[in-house]
N, C-alpha and C. Protein backbone atom coordinates (compact mmCIF):
# COMPACT_ATOMS: atom_id res chain seq x y z
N UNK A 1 0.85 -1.17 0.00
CA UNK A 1 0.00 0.00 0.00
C UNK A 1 0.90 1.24 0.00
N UNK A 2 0.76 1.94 -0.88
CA UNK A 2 1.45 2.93 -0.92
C UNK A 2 0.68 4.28 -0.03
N UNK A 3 1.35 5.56 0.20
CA UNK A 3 0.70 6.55 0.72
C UNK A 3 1.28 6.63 2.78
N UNK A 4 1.13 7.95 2.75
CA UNK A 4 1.81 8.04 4.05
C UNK A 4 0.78 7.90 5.13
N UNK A 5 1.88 7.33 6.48
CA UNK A 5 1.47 6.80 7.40
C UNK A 5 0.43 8.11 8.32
N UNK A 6 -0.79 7.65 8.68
CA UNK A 6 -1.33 8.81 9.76
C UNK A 6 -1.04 8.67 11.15
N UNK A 7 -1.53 10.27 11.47
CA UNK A 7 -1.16 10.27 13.34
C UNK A 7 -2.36 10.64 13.86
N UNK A 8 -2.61 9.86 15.14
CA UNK A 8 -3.64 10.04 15.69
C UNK A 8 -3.62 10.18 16.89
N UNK A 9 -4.29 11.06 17.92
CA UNK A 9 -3.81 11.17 19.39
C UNK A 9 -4.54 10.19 20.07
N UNK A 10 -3.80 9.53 21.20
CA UNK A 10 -4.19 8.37 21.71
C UNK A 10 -6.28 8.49 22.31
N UNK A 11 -6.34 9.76 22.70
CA UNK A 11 -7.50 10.00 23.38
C UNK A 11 -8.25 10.34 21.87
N UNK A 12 -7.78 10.74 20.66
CA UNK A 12 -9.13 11.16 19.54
C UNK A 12 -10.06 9.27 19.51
N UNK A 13 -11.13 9.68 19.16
CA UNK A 13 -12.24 8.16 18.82
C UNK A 13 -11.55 7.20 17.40
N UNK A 14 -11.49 6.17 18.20
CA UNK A 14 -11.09 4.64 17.39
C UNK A 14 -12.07 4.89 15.95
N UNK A 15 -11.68 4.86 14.45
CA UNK A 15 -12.35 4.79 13.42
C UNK A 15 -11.64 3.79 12.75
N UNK A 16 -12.79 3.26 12.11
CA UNK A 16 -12.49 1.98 10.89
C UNK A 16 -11.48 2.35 10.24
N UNK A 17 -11.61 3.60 9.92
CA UNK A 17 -10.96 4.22 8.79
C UNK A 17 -9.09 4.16 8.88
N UNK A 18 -8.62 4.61 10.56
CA UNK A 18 -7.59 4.39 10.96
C UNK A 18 -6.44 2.91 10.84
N UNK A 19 -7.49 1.78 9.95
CA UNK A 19 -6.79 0.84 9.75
C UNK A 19 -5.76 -0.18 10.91
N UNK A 20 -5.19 -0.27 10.39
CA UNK A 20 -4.42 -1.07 11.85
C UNK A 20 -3.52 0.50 12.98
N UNK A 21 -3.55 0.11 14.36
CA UNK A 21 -3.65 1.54 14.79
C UNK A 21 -1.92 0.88 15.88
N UNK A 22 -1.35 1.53 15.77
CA UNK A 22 0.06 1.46 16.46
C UNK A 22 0.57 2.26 17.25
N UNK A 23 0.72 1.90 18.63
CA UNK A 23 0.92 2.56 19.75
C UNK A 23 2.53 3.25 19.46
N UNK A 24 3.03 4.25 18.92
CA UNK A 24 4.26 4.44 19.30
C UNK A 24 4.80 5.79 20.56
N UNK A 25 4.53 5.77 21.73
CA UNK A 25 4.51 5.68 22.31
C UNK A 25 5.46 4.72 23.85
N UNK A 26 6.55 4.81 24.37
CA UNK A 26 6.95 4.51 25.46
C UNK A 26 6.10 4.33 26.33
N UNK A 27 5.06 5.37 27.06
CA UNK A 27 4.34 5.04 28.54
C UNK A 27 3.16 4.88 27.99
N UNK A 28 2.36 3.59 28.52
CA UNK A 28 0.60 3.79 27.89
C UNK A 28 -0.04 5.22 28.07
N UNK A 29 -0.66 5.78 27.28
CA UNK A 29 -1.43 6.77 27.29
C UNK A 29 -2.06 6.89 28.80
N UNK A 30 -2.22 7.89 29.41
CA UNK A 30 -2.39 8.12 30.90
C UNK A 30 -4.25 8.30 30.69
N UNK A 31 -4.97 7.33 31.42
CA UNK A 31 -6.68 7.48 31.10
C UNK A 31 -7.05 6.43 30.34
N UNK A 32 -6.35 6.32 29.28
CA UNK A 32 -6.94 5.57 27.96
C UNK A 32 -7.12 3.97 28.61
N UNK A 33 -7.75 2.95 28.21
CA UNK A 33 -8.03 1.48 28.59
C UNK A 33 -7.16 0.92 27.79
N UNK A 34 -6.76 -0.17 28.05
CA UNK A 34 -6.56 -1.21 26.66
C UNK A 34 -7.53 -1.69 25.68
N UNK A 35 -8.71 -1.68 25.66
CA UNK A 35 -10.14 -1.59 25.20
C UNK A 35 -10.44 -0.77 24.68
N UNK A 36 -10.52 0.77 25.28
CA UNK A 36 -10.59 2.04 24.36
C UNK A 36 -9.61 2.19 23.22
N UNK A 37 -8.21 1.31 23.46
CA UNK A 37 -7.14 2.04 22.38
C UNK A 37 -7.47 0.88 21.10
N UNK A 38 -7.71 -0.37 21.39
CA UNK A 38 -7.87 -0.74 19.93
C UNK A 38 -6.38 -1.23 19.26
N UNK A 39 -5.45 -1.87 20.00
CA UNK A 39 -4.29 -1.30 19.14
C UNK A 39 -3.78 -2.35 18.56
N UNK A 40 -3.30 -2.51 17.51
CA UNK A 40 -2.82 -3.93 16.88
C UNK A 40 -1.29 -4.25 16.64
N UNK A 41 -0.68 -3.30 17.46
CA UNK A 41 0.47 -3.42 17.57
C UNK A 41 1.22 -2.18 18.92
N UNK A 42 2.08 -2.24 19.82
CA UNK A 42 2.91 -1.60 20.49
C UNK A 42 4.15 -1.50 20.01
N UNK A 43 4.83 -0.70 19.30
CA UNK A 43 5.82 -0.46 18.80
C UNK A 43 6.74 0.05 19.93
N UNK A 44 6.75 -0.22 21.09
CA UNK A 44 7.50 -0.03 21.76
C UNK A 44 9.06 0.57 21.71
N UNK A 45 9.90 -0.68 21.21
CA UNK A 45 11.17 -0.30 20.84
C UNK A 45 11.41 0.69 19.84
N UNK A 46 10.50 1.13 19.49
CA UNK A 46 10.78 2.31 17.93
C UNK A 46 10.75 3.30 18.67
N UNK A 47 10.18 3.47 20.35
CA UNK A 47 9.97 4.87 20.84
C UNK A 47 11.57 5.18 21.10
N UNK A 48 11.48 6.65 21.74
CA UNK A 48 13.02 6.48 22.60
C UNK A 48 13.11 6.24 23.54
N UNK A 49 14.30 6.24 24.27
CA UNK A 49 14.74 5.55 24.83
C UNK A 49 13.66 6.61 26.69
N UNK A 50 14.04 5.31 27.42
CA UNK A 50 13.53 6.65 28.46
C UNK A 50 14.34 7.98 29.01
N UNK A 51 15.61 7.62 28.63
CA UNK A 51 16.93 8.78 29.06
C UNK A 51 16.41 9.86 28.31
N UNK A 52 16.56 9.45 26.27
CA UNK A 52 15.93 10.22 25.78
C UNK A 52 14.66 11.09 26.00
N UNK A 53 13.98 10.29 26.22
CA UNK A 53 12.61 11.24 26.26
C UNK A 53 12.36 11.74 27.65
N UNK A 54 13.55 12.04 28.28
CA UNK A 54 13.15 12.68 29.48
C UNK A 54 13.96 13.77 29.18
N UNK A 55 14.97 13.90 28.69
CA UNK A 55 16.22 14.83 27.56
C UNK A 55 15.21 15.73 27.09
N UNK A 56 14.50 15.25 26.15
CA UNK A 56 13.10 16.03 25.34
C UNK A 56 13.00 17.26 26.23
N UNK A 57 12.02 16.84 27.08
CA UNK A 57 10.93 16.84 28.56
C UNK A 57 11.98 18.35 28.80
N UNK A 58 13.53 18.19 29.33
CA UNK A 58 14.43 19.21 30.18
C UNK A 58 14.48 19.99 29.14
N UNK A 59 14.38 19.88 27.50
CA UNK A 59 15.78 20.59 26.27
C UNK A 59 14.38 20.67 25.42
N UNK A 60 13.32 21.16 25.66
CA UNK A 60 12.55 21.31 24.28
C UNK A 60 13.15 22.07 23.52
N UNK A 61 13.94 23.08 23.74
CA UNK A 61 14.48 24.56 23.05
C UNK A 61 15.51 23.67 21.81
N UNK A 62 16.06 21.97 22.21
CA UNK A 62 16.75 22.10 21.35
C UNK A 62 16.28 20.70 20.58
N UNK A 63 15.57 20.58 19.55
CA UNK A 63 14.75 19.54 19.17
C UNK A 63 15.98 18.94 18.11
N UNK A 64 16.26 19.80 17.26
CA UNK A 64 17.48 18.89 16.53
C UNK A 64 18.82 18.30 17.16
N UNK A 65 18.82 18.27 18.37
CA UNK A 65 19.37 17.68 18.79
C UNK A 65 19.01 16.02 19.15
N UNK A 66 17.90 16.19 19.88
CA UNK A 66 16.91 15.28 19.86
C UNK A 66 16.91 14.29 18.71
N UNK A 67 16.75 15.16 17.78
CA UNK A 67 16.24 14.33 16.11
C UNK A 67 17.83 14.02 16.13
N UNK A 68 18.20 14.35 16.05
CA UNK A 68 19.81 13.23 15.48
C UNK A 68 20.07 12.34 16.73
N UNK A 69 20.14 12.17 18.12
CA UNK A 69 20.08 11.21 19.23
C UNK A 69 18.88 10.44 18.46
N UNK A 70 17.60 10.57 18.73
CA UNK A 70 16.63 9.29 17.97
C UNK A 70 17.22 8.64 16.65
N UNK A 71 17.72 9.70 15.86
CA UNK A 71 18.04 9.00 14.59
C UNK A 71 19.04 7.40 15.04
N UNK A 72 20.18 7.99 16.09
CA UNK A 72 21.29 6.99 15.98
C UNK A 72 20.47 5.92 17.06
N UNK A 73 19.32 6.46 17.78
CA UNK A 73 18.52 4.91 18.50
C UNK A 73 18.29 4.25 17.81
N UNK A 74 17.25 4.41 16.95
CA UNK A 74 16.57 3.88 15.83
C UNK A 74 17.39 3.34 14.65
N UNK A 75 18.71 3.20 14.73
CA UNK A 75 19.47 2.13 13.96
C UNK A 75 19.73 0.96 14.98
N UNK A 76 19.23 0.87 16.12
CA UNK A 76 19.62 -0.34 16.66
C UNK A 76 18.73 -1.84 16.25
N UNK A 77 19.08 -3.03 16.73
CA UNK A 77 18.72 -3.59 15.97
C UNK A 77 17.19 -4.14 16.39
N UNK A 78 16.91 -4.28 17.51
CA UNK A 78 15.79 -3.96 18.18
C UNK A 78 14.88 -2.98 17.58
N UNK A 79 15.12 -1.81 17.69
CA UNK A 79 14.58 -0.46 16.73
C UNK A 79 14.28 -0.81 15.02
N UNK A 80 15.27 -1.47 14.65
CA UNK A 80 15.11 -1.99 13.19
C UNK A 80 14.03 -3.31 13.04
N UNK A 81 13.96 -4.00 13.82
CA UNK A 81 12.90 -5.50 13.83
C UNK A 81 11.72 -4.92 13.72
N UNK A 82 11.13 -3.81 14.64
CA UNK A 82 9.99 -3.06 14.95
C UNK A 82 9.52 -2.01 14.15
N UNK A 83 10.49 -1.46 13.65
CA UNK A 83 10.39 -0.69 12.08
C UNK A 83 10.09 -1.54 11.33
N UNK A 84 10.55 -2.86 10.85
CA UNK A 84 10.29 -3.67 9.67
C UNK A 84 8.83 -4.06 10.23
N UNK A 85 8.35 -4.21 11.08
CA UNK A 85 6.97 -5.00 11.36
C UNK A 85 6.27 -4.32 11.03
N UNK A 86 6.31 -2.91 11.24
CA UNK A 86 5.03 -1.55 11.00
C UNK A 86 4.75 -1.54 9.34
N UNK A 87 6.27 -1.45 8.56
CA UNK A 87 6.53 -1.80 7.46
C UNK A 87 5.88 -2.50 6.69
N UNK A 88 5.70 -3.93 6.99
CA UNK A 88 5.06 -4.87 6.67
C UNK A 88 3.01 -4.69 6.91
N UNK A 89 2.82 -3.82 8.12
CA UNK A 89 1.57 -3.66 8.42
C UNK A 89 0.97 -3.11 6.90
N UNK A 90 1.77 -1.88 7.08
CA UNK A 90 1.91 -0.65 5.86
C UNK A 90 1.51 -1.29 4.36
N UNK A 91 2.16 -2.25 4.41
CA UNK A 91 2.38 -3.18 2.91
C UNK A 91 0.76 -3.50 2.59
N UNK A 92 -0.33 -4.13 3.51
CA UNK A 92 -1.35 -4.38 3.03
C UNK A 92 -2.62 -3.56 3.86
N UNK A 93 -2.20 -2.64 4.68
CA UNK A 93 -3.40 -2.04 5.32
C UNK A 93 -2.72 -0.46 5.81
N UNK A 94 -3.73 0.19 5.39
CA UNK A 94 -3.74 1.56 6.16
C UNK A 94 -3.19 1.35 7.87
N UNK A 95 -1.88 2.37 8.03
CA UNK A 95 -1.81 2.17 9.61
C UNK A 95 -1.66 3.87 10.02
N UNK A 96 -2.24 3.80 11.36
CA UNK A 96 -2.00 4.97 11.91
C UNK A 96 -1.50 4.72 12.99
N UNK A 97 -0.33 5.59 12.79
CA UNK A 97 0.26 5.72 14.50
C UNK A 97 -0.20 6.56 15.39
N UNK A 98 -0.40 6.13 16.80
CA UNK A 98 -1.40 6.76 18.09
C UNK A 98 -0.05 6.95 19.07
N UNK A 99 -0.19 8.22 19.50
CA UNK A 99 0.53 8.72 20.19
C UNK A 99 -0.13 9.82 21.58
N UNK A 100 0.45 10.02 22.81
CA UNK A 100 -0.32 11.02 23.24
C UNK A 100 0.28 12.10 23.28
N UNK A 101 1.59 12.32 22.45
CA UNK A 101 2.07 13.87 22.55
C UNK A 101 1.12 14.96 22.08
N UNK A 102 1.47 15.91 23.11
CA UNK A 102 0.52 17.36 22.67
C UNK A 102 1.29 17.91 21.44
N UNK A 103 2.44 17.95 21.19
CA UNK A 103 2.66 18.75 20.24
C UNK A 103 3.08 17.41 19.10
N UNK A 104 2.26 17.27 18.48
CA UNK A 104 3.25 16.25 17.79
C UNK A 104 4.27 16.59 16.43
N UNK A 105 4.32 17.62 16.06
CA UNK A 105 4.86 17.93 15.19
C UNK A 105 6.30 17.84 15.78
N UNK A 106 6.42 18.67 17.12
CA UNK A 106 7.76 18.80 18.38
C UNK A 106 8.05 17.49 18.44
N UNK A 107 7.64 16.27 18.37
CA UNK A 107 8.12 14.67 19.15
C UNK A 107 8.71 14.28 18.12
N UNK A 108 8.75 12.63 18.74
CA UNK A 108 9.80 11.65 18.07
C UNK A 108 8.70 11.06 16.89
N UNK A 109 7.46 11.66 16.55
CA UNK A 109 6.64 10.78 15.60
C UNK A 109 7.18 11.42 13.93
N UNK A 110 7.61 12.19 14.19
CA UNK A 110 7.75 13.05 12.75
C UNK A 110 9.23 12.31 12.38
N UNK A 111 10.13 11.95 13.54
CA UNK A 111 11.23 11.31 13.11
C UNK A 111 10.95 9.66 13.02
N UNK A 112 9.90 9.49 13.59
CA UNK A 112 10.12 7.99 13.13
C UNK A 112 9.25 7.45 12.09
N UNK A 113 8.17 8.31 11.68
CA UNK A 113 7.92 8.47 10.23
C UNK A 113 8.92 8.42 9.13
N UNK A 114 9.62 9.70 9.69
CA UNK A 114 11.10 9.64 8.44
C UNK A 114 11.87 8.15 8.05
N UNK A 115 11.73 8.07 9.14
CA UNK A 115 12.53 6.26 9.36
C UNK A 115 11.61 5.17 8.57
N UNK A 116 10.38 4.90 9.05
CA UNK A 116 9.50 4.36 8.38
C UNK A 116 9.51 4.77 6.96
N UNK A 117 9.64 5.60 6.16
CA UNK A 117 9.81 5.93 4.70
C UNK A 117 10.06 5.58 4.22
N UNK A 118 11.53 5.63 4.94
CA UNK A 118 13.40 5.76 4.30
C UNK A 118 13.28 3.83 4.10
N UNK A 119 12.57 3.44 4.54
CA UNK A 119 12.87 1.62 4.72
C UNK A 119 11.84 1.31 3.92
N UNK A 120 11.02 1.82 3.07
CA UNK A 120 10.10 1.57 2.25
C UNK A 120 10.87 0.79 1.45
C-alpha cells in the first residue's frame, strides 16, 4: 500500500478508517483502557529511549538535537525488527500511528515516520 502513514492522538475516537492503529509511544497513554485504544500493535522499541525522552521533557528549546540522538537509536537492531513489522503492516493495510504527545509535530513521531519511509 502505498501513501503516508497517519497520526492520531491516543484520546481522539477509534475509526475503521484508521486501519491497523500502532501505539508508538513509550508510557501507555495516561486514562486511555486497553479496550478504548484498539491497538494492533505496540511499537515499543521504535519509541526512545527513556533517558531520551526525558532529555526532550528538560531541552525542548533544542529539538534537533533530539532528532539526530533518535536517529542513531533507531538504527539499533531492536529499533530496526519493529520498524520492519510496521513496514510490513503498511504493505497491506492503512496504519496509523497513536501517540499522546501534545505537540506532535515537536516529538519523536515526525522522526520515526522519516525512518519508516526511508525503509520503504
Amino acid at each position: 500500500m502505498s501513501g503516508d502513514y497517519r497520526v492520531k492522538r491516543a484520546y481522539d475516537a477509534v475509526s475503521e478508517a484508521d486501519g491497523k492503529r500502532v501505539l508508538v509511544d513509550r508510557l501507555w497513554p495516561r486514562g486511555v483502557s486497553r479496550e478504548e485504544a484498539e491497538l494492533d500493535l505496540w511499537a515499543k522499541d521504535a519509541t526512545p529511549s527513556n533517558d531520551l525522552r526525558k532529555w526532550l521533557h528538560a531541552n525542548r528549546d533544542e529539538y534537533a538535537e533530539f532528532v539526530a540522538r533518535y536517529d542513531v537509536e533507531l538504527e539499533g537492531a531492536a529499533q530496526q525488527a519493529v520498524l520492519a513489522e510496521v513496514r510490513r503492516l503498511h504493505d497491506t493495510h492503512t496504519v496509523t500511528l497513536i501517540t499522546a504527545a501534545k505537540d506532535v509535530d515537536h516529538s519523536h513521531v515526525p522522526v520515526l515516520i522519516k525512518h519508516l519511509e526511508e525503509g520503504a
